[in-house]
C-alpha atoms as a PDB file:
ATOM      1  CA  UNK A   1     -46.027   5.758  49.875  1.00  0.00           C
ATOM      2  CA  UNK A   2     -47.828   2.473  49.226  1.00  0.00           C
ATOM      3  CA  UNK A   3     -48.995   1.027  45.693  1.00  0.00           C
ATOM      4  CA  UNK A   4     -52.758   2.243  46.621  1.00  0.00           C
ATOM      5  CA  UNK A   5     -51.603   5.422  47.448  1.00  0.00           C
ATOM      6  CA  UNK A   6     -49.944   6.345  44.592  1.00  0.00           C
ATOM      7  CA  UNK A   7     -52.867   5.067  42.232  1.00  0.00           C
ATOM      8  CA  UNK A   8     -55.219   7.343  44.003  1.00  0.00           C
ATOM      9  CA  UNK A   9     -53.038  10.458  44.576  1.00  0.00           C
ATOM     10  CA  UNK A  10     -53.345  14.150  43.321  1.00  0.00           C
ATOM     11  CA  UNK A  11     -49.520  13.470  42.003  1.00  0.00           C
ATOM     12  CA  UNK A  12     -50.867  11.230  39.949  1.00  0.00           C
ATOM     13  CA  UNK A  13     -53.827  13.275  38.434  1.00  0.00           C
ATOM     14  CA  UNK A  14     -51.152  16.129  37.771  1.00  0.00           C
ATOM     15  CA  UNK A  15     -49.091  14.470  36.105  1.00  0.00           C
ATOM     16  CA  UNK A  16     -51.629  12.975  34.137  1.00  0.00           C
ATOM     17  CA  UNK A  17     -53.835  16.014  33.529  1.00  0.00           C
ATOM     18  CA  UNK A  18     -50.211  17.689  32.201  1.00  0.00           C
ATOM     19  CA  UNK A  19     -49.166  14.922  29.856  1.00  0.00           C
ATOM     20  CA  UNK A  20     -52.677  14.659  28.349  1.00  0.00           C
ATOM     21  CA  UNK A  21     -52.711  18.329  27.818  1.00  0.00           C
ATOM     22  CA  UNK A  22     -49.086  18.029  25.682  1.00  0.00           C
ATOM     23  CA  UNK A  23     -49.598  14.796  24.026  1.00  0.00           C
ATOM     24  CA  UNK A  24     -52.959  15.701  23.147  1.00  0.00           C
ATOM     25  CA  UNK A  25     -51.784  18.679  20.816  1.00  0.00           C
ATOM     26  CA  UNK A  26     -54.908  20.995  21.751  1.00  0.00           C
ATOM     27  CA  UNK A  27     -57.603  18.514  21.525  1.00  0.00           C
ATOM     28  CA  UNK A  28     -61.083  18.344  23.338  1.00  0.00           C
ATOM     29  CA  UNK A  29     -63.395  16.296  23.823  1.00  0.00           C
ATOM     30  CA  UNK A  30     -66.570  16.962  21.748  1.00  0.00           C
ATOM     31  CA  UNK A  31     -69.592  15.686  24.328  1.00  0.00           C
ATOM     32  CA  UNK A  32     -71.774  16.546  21.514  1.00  0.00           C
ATOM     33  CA  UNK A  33     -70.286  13.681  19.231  1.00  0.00           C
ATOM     34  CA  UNK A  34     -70.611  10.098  20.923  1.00  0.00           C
ATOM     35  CA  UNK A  35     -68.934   9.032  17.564  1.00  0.00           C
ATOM     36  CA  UNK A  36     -65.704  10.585  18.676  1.00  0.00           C
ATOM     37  CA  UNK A  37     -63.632   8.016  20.550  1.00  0.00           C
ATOM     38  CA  UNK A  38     -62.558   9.547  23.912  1.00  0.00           C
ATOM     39  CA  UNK A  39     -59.983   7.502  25.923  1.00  0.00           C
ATOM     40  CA  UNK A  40     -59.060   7.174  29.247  1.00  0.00           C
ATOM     41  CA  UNK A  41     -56.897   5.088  31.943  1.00  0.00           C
ATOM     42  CA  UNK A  42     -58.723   2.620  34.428  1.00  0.00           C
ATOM     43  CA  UNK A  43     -57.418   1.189  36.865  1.00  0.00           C
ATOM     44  CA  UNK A  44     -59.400  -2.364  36.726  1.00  0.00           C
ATOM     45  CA  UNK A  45     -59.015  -4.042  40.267  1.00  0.00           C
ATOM     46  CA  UNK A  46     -60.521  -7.057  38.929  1.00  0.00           C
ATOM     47  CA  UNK A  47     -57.225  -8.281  37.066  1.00  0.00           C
ATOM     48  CA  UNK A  48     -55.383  -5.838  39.381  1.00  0.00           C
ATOM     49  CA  UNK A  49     -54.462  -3.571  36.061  1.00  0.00           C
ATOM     50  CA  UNK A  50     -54.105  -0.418  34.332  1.00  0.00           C
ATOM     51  CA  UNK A  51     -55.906  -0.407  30.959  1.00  0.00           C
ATOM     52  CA  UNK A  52     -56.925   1.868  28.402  1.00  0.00           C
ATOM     53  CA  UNK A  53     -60.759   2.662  27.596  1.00  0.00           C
ATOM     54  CA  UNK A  54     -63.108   4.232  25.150  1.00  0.00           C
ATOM     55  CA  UNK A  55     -65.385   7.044  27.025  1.00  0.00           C
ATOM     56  CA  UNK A  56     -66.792   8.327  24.576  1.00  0.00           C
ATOM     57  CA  UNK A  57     -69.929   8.765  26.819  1.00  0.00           C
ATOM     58  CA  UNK A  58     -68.638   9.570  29.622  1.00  0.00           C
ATOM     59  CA  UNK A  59     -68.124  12.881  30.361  1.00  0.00           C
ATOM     60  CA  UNK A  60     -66.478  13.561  33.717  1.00  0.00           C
ATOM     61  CA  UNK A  61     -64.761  17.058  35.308  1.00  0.00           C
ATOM     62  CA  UNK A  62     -62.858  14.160  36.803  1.00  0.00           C
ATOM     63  CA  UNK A  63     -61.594  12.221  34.249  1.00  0.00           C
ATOM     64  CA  UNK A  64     -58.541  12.720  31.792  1.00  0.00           C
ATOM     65  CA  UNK A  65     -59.015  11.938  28.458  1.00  0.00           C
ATOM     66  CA  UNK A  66     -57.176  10.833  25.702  1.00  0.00           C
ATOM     67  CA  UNK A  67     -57.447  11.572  21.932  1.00  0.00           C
ATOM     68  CA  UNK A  68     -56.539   8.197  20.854  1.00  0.00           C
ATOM     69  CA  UNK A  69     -55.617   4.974  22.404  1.00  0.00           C
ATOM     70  CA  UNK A  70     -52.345   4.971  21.926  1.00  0.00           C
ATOM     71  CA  UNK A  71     -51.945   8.181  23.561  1.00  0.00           C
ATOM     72  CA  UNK A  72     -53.594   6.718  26.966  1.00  0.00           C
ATOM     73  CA  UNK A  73     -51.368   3.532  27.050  1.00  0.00           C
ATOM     74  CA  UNK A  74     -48.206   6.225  26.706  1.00  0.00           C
ATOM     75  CA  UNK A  75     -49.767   7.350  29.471  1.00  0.00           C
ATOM     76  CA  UNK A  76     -49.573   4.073  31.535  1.00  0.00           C
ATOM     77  CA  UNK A  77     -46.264   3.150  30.142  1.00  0.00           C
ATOM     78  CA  UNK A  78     -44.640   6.842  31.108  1.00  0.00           C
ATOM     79  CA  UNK A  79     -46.803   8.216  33.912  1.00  0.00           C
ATOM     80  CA  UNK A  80     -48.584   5.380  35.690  1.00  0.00           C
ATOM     81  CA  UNK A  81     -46.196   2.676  36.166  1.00  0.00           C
ATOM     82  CA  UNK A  82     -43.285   4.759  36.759  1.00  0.00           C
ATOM     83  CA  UNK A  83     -44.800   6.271  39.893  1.00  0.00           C
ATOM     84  CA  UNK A  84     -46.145   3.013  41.378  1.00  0.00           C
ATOM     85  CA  UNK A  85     -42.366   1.720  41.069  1.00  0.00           C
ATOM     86  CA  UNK A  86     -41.209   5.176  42.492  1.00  0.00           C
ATOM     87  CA  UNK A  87     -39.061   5.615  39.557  1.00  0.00           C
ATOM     88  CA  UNK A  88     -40.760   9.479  39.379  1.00  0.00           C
END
């Protein structure tokens, strides 16, 4: 599979959808609180790399989100980069 593929592939939402859901211990995002920090993973093809944003008004069926930063870099770090090396 090549590099673009990966980036853009349902494995890749799985996996991410499933490690948000345990790392995020039960959290939601509140929509109704654009105080609430809500992060997320971009992909930013400008510098060619994966980085870790603050949604918090952005509300997407799409999207996976984060309850803190930290959380979504884990989420590069563990999910992300391992499957564009094929190490998953």
């Amino acid at each position: 599979m090549k590099e673009l593929d990966k980036i853009c592939s349902i494995e890749l939402f799985a996996l991410l959808k499933k490690f948000a859901e345990k790392v995020n211990g039960g959290w939601k995002p509140d929509w109704n609180n654009s105080d609430e920090p809500k992060w997320g993973v971009v992909l930013d093809m400008t510098i060619v790399q994966w980085i870790c944003w603050d949604g918090a008004n952005c509300m997407s069926p799409t999207e996976i989100h984060f309850k803190t930063r930290q959380l979504a870099q884990q989420a590069i770090d563990e999910i992300i980069i391992p499957l564009v090396r094929g190490e998953l």
